[in-house]
PDB file of N, CA and C in Angstrom:
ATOM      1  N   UNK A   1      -0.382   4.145-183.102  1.00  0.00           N
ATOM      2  CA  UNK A   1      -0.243   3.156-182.069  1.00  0.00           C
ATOM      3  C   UNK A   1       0.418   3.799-180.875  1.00  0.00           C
ATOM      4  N   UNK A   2      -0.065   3.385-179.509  1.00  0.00           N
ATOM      5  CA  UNK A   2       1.065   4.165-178.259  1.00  0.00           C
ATOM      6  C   UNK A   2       0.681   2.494-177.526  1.00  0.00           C
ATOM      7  N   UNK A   3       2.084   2.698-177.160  1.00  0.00           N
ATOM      8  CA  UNK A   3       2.097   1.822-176.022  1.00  0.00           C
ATOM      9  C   UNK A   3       3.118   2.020-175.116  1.00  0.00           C
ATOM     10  N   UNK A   4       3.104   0.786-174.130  1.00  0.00           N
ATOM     11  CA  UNK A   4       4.397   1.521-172.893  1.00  0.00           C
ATOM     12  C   UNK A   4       4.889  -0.074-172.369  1.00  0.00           C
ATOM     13  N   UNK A   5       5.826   0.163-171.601  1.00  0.00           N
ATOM     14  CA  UNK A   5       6.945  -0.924-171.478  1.00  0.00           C
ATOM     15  C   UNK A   5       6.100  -2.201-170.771  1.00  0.00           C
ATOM     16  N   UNK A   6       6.827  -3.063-170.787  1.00  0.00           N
ATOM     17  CA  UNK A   6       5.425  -4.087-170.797  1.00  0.00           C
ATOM     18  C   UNK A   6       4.579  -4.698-171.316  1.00  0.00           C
ATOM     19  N   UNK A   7       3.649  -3.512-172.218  1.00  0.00           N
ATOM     20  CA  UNK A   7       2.632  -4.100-172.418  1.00  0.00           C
ATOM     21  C   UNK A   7       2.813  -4.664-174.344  1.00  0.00           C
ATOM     22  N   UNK A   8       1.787  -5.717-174.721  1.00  0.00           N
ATOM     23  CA  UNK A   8       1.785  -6.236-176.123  1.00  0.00           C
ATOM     24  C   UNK A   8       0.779  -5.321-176.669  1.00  0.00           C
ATOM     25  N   UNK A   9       1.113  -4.857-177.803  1.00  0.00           N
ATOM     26  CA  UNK A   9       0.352  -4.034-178.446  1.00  0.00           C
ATOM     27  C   UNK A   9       0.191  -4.891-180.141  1.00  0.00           C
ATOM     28  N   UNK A  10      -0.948  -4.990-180.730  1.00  0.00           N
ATOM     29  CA  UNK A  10      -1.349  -5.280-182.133  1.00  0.00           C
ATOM     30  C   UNK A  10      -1.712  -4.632-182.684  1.00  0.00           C
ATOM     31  N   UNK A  11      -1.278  -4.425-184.132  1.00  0.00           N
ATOM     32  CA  UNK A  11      -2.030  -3.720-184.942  1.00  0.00           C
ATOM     33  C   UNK A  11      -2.344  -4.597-186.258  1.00  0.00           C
ATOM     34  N   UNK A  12      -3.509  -4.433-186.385  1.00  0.00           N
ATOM     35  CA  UNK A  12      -4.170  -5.431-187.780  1.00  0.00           C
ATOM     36  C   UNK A  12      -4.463  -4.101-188.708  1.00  0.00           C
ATOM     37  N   UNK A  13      -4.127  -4.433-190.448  1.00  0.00           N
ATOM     38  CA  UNK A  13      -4.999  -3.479-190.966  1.00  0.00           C
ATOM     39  C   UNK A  13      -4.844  -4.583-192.438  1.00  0.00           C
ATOM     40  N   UNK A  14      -6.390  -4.643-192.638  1.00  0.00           N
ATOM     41  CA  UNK A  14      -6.163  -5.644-193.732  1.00  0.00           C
ATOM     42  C   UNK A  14      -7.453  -6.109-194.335  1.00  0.00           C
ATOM     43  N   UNK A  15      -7.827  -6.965-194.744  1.00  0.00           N
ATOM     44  CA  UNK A  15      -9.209  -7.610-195.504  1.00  0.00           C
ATOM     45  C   UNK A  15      -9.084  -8.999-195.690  1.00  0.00           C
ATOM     46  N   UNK A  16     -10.355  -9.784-195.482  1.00  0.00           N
ATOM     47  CA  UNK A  16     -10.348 -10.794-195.964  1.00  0.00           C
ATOM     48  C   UNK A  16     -10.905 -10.577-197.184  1.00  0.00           C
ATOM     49  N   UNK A  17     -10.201 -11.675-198.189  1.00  0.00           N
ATOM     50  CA  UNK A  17     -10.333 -11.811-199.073  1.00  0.00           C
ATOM     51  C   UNK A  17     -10.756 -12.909-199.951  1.00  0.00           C
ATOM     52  N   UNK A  18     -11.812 -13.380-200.518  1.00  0.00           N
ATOM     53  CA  UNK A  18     -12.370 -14.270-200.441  1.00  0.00           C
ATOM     54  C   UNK A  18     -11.541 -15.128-202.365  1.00  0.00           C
ATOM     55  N   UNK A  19     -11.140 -16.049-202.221  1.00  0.00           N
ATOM     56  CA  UNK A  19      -9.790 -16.540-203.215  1.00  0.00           C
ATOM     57  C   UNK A  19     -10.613 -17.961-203.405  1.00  0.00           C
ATOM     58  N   UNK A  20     -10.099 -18.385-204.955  1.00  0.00           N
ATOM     59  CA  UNK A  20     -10.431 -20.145-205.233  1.00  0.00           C
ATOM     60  C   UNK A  20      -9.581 -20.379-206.002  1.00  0.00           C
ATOM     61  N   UNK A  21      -9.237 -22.283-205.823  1.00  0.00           N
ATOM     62  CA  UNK A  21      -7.545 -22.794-205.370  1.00  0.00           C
ATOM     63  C   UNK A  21      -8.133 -23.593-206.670  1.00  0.00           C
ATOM     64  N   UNK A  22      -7.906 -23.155-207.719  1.00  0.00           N
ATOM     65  CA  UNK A  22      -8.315 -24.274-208.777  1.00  0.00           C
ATOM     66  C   UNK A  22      -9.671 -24.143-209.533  1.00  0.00           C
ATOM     67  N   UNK A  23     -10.025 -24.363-210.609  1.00  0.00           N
ATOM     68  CA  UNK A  23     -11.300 -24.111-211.657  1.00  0.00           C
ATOM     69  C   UNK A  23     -12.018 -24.975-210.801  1.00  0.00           C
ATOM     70  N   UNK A  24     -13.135 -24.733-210.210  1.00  0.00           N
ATOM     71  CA  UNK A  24     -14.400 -25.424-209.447  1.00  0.00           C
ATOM     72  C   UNK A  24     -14.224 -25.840-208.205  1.00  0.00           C
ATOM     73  N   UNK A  25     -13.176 -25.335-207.401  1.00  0.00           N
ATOM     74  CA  UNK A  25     -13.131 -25.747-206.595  1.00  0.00           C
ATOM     75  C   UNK A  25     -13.303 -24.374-205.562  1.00  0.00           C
ATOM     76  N   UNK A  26     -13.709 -25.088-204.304  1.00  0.00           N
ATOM     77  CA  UNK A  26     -14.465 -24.097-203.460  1.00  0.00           C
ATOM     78  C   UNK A  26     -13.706 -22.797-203.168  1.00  0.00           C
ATOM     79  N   UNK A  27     -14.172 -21.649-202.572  1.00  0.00           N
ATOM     80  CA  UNK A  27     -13.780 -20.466-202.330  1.00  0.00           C
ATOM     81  C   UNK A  27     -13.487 -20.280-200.989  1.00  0.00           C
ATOM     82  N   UNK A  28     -12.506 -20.102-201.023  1.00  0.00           N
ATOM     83  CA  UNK A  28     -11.976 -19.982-199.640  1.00  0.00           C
ATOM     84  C   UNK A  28     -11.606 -18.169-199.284  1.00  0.00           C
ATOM     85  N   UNK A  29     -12.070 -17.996-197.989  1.00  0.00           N
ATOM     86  CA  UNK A  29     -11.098 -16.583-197.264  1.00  0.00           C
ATOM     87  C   UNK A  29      -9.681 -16.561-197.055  1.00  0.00           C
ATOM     88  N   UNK A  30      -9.175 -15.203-197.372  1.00  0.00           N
ATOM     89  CA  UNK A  30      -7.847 -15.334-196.819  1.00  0.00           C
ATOM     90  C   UNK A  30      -7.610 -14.108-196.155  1.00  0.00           C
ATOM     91  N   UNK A  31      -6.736 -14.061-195.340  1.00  0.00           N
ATOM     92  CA  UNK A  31      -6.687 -12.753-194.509  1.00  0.00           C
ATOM     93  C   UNK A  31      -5.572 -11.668-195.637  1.00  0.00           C
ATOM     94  N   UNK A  32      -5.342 -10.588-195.850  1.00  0.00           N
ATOM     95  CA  UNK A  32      -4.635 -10.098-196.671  1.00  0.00           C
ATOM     96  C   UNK A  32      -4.157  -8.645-196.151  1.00  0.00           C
ATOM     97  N   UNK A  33      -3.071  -8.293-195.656  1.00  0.00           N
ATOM     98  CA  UNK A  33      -2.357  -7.058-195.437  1.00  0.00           C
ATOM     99  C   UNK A  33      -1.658  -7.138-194.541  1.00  0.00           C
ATOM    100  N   UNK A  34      -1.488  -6.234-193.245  1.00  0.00           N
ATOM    101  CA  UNK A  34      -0.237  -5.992-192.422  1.00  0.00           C
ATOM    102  C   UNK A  34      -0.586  -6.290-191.010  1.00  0.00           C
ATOM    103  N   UNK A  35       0.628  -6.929-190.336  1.00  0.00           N
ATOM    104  CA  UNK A  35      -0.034  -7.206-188.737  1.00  0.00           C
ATOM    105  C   UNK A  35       1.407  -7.115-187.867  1.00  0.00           C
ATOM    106  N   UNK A  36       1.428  -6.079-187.101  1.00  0.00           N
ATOM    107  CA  UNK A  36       2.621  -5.837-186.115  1.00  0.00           C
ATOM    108  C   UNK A  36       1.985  -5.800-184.864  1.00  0.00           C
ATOM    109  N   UNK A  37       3.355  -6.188-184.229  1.00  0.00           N
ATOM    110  CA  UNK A  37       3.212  -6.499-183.148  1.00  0.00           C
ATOM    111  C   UNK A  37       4.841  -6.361-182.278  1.00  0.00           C
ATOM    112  N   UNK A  38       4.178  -5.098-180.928  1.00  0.00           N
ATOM    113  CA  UNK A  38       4.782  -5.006-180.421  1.00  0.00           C
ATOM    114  C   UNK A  38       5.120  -5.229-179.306  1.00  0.00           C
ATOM    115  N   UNK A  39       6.463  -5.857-178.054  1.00  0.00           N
ATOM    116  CA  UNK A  39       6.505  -5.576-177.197  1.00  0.00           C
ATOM    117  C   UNK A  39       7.622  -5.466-176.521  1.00  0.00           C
ATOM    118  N   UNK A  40       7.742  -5.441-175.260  1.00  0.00           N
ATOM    119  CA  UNK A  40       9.285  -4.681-174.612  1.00  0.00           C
ATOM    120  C   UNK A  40       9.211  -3.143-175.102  1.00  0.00           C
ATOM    121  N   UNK A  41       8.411  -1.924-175.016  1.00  0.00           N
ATOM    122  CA  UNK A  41       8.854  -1.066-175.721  1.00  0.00           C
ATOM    123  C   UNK A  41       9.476  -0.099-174.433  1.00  0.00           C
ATOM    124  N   UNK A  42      10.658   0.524-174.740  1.00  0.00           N
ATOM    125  CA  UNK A  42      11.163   1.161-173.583  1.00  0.00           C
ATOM    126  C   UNK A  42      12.079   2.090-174.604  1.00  0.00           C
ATOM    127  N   UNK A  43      12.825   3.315-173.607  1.00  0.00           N
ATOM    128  CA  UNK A  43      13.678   4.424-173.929  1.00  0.00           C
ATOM    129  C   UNK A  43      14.887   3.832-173.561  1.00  0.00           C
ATOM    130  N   UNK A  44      15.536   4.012-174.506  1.00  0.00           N
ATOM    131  CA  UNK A  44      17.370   3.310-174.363  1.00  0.00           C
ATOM    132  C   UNK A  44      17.835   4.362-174.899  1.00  0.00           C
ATOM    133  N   UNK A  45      18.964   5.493-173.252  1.00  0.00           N
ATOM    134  CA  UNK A  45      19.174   6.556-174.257  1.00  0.00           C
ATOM    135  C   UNK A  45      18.417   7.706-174.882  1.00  0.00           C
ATOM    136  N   UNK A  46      18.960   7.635-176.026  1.00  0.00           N
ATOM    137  CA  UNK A  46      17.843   8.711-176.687  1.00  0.00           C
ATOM    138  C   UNK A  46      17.076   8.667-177.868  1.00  0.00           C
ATOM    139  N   UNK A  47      16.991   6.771-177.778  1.00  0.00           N
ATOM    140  CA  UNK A  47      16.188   5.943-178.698  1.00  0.00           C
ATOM    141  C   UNK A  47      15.279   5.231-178.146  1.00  0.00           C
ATOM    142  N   UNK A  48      14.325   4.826-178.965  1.00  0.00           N
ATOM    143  CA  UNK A  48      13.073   4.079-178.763  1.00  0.00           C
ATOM    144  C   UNK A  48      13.928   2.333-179.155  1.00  0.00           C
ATOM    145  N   UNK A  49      13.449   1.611-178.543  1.00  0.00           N
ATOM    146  CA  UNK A  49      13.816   0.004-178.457  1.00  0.00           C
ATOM    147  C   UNK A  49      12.551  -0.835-178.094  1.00  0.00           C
ATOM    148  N   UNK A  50      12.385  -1.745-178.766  1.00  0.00           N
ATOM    149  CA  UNK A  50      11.285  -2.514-179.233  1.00  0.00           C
ATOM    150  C   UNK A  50      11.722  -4.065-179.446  1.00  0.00           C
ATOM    151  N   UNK A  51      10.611  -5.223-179.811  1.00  0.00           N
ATOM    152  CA  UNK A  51      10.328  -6.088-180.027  1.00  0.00           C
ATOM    153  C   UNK A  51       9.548  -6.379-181.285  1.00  0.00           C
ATOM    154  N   UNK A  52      10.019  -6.379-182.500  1.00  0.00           N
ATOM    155  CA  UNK A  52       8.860  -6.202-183.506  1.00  0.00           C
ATOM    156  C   UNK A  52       8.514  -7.080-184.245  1.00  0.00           C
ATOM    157  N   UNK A  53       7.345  -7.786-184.778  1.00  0.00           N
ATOM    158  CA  UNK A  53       6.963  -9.069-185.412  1.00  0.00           C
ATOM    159  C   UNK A  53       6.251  -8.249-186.436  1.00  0.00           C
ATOM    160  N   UNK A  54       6.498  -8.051-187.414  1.00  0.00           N
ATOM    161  CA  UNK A  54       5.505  -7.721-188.789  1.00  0.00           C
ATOM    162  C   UNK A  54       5.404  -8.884-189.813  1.00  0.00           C
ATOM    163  N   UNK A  55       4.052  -8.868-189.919  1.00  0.00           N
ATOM    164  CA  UNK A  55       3.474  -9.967-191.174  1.00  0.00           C
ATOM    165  C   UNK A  55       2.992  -9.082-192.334  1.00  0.00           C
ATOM    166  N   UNK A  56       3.683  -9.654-193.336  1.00  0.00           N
ATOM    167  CA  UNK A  56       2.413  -8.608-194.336  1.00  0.00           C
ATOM    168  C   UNK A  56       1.826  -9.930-195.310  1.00  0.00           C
ATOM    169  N   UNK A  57       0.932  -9.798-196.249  1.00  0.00           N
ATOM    170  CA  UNK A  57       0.285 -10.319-197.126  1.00  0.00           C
ATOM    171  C   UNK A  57      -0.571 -10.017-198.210  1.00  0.00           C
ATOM    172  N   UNK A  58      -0.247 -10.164-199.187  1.00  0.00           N
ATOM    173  CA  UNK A  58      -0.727  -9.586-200.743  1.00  0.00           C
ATOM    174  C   UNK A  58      -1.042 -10.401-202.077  1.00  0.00           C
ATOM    175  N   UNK A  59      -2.218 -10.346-202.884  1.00  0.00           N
ATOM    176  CA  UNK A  59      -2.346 -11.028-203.590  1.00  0.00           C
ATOM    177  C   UNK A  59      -2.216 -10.543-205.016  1.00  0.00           C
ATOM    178  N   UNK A  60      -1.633 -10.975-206.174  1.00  0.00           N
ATOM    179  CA  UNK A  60      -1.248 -10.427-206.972  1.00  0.00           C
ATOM    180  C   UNK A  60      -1.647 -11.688-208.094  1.00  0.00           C
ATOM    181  N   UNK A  61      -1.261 -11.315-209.343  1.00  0.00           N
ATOM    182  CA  UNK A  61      -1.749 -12.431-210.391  1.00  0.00           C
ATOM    183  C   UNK A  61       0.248 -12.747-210.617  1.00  0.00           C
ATOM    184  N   UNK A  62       0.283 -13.692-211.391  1.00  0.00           N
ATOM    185  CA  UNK A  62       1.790 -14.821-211.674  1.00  0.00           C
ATOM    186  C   UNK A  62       2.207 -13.145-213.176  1.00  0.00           C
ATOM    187  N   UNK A  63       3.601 -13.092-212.474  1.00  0.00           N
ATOM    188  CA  UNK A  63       4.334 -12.023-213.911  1.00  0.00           C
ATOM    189  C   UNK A  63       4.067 -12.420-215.121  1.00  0.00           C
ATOM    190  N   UNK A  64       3.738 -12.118-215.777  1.00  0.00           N
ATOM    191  CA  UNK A  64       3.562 -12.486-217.593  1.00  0.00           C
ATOM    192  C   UNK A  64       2.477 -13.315-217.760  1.00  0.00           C
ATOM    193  N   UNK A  65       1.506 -13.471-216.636  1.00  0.00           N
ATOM    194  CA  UNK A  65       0.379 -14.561-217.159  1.00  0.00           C
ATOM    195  C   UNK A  65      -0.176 -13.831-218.048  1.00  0.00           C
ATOM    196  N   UNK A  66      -0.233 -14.382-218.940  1.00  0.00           N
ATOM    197  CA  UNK A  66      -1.475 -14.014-220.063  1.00  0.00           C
ATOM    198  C   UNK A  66      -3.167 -13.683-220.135  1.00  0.00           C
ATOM    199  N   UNK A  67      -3.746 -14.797-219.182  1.00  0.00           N
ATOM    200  CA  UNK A  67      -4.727 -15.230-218.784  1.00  0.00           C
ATOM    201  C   UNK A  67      -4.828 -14.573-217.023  1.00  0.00           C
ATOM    202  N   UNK A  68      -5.598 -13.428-217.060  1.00  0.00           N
ATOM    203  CA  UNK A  68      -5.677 -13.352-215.226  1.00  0.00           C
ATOM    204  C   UNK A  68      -7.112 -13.715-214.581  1.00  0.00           C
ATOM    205  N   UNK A  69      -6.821 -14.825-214.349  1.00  0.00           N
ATOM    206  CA  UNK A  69      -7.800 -15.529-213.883  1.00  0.00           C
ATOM    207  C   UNK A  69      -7.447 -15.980-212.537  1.00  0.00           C
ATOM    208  N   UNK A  70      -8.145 -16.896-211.810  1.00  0.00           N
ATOM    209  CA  UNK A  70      -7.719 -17.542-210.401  1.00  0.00           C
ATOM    210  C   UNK A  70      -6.739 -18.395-210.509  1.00  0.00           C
ATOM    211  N   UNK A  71      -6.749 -19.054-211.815  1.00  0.00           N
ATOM    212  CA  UNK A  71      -5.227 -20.218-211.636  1.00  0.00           C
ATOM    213  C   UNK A  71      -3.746 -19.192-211.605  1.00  0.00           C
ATOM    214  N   UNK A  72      -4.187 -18.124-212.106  1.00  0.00           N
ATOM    215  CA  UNK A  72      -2.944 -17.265-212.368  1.00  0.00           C
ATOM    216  C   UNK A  72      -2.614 -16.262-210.630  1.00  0.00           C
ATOM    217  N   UNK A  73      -3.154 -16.534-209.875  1.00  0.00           N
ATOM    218  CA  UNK A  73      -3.386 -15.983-208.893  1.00  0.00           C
ATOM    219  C   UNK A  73      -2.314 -16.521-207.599  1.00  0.00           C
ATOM    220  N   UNK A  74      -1.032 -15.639-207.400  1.00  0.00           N
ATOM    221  CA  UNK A  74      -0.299 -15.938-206.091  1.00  0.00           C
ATOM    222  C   UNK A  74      -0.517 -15.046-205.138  1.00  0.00           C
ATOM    223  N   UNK A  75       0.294 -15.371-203.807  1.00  0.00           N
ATOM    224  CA  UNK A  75      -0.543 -15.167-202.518  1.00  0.00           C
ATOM    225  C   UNK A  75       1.348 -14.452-201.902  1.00  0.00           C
ATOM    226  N   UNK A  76       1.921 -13.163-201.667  1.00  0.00           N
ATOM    227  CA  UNK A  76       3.020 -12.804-201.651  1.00  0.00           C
ATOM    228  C   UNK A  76       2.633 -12.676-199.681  1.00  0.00           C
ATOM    229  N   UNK A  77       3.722 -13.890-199.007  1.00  0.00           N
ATOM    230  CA  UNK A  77       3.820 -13.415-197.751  1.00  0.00           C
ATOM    231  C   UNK A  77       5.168 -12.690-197.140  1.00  0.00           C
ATOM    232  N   UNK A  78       5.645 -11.769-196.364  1.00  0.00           N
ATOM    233  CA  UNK A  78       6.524 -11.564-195.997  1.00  0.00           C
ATOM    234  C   UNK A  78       6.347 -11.649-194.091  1.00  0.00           C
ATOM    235  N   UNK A  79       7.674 -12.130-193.486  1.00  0.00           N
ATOM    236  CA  UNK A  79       7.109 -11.809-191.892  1.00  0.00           C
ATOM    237  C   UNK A  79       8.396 -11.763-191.293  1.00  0.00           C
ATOM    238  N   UNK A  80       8.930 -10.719-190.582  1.00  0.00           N
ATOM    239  CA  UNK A  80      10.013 -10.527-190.015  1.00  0.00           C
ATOM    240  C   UNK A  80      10.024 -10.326-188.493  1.00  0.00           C
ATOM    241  N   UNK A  81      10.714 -10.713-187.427  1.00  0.00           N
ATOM    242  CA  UNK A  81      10.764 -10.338-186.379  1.00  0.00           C
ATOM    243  C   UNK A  81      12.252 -10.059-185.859  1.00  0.00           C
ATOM    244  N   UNK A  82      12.525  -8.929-185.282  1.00  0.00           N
ATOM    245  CA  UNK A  82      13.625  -8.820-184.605  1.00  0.00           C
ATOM    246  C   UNK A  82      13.585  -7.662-183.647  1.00  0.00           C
ATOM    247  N   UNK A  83      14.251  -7.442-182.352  1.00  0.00           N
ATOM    248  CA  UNK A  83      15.021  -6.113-181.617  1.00  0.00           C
ATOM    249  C   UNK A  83      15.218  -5.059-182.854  1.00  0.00           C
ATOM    250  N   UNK A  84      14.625  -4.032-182.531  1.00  0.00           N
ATOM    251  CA  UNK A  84      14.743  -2.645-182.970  1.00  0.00           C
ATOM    252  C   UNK A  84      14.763  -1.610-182.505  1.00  0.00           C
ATOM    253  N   UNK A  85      16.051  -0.551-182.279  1.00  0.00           N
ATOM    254  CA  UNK A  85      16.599   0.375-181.635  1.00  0.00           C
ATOM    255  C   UNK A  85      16.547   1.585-182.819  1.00  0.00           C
ATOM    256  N   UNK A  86      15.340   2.988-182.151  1.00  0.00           N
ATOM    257  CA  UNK A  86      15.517   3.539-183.578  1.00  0.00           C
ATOM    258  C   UNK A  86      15.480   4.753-182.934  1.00  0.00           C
ATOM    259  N   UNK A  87      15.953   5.923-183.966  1.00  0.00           N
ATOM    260  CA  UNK A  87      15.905   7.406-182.955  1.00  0.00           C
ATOM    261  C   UNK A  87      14.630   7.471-182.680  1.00  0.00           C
ATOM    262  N   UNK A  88      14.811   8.734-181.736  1.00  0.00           N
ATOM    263  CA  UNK A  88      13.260   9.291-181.542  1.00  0.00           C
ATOM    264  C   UNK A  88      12.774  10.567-182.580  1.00  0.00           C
ATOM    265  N   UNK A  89      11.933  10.656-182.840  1.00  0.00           N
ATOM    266  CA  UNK A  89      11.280  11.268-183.705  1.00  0.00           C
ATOM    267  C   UNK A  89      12.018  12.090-184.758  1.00  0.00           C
ATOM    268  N   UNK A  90      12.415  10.394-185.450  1.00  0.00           N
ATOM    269  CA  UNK A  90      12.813  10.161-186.941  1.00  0.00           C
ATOM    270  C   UNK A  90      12.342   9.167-187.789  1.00  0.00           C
ATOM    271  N   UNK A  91      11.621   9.663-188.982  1.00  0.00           N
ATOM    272  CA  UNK A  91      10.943   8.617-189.847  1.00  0.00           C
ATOM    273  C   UNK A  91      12.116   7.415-189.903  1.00  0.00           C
ATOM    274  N   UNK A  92      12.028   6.254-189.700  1.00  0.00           N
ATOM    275  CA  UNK A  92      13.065   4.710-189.776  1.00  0.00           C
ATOM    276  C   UNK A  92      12.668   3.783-190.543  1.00  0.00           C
ATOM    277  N   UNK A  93      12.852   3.082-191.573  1.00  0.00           N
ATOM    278  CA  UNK A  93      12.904   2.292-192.378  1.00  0.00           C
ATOM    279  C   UNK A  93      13.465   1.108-191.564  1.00  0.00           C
ATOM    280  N   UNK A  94      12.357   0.175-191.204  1.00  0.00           N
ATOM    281  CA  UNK A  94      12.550  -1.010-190.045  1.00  0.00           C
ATOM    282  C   UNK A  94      12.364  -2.392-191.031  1.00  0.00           C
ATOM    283  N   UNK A  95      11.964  -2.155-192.159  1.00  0.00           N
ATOM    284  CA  UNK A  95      11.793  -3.606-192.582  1.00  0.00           C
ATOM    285  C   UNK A  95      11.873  -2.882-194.330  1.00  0.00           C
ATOM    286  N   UNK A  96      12.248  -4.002-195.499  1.00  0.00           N
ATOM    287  CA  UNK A  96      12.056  -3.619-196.774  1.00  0.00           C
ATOM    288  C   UNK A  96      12.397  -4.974-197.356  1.00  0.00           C
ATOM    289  N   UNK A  97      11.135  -5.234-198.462  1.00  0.00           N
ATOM    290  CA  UNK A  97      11.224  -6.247-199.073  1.00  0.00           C
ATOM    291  C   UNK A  97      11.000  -6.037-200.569  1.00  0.00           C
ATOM    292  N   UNK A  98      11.856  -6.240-201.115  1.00  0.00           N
ATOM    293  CA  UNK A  98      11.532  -6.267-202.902  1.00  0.00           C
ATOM    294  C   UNK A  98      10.878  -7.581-203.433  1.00  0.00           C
ATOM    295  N   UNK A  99       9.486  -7.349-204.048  1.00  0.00           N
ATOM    296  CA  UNK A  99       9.142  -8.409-204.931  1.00  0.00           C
ATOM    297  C   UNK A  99      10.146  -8.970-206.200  1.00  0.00           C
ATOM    298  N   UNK A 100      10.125 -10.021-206.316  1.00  0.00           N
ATOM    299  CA  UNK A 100      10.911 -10.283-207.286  1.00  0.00           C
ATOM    300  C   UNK A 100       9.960 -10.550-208.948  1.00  0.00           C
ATOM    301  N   UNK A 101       9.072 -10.534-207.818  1.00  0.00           N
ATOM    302  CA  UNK A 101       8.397 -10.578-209.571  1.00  0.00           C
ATOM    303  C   UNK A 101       7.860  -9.743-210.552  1.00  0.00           C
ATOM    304  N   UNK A 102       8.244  -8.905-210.280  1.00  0.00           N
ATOM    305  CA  UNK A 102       7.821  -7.232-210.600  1.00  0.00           C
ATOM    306  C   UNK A 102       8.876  -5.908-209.849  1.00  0.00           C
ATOM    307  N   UNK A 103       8.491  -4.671-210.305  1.00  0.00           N
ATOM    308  CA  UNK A 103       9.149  -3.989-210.028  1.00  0.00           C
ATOM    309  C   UNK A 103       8.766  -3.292-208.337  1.00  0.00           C
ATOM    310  N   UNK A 104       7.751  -4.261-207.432  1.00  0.00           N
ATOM    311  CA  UNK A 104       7.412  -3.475-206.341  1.00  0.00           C
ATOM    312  C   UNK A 104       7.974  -3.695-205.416  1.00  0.00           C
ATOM    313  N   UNK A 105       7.211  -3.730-203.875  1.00  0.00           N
ATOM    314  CA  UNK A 105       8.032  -3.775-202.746  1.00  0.00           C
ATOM    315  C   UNK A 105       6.943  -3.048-201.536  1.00  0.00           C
ATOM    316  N   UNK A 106       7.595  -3.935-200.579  1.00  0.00           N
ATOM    317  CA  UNK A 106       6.823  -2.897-199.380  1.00  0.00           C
ATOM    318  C   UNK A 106       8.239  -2.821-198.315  1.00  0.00           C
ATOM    319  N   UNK A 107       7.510  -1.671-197.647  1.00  0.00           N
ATOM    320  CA  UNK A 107       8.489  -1.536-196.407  1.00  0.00           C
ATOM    321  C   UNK A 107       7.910  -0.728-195.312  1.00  0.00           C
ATOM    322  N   UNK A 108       8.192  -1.151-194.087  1.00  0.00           N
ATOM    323  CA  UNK A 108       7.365  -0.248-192.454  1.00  0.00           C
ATOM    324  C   UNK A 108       8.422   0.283-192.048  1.00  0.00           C
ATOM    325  N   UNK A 109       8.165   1.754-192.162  1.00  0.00           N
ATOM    326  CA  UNK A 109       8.975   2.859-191.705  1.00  0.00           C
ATOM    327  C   UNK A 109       7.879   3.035-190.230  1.00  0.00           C
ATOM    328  N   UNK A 110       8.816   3.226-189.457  1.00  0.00           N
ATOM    329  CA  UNK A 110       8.335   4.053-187.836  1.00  0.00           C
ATOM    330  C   UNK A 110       8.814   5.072-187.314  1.00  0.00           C
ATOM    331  N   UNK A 111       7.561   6.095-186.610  1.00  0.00           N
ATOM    332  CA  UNK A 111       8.493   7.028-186.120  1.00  0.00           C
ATOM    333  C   UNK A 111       8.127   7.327-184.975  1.00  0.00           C
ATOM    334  N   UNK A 112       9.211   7.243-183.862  1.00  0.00           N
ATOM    335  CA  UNK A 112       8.776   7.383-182.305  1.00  0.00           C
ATOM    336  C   UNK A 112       8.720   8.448-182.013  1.00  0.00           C
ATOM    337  N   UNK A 113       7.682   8.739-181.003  1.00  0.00           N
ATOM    338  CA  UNK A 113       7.223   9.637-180.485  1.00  0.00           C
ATOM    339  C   UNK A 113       6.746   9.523-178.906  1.00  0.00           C
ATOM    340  N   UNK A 114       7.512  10.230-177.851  1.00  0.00           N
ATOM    341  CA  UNK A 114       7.705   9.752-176.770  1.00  0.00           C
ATOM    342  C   UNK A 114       6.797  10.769-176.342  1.00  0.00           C
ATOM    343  N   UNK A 115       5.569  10.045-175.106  1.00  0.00           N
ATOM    344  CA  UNK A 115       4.471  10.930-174.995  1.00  0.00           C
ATOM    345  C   UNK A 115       4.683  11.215-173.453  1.00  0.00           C
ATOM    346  N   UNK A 116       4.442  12.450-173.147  1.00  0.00           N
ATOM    347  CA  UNK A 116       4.717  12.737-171.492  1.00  0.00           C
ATOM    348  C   UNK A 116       3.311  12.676-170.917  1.00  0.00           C
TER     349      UNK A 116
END
């Protein structure tokens, strides 16, 4: 991603995913993975400073279901937004979420890179 002060920048990376809410009942799309969004991005110093909105979304089956079928089927959203001040070109750990229902987790590390 590059962007510059001012401007809104998106990034989508993801799939729809086509899901059904109950035995016979219709099939619905769902959008599924990561969506940031940036803006205000400027040099503060001798850090990168931002505006950051990340969504993520993942579908997984219920811990210990027995049966993995569609009734067993949850929908894991996470979405954070805040001001983020991070060095420059250093990998940063900007967001981290542990599933609780299992042993996983996601997290968006960034690393700035100031382009002349």
């Amino acid at each position: 991603m590059s962007t510059a002060h001012g401007e809104h920048d998106p990034v989508r990376i993801g799939s729809k995913v086509p899901t059904a809410h109950g035995k016979g009942s219709l099939i619905e799309s769902e959008n599924l993975g990561v969506s940031l969004d940036v803006n205000s991005a400027r040099e503060v110093g001798n850090k990168f400073a931002m505006d950051l909105k990340a969504d993520m979304s993942a579908a997984g089956f219920v811990p210990g279901a027995n049966d993995l079928n569609d009734d067993n089927m949850v929908s894991r959203q996470n979405s954070w937004h805040a001001p983020v001040l991070i060095p420059i070109r250093k990998p940063t750990v900007v967001f981290t979420s542990e599933n609780t229902g299992n042993k996983g987790g996601m997290q968006v590390v960034i690393t700035a890179t100031l382009l002349q």
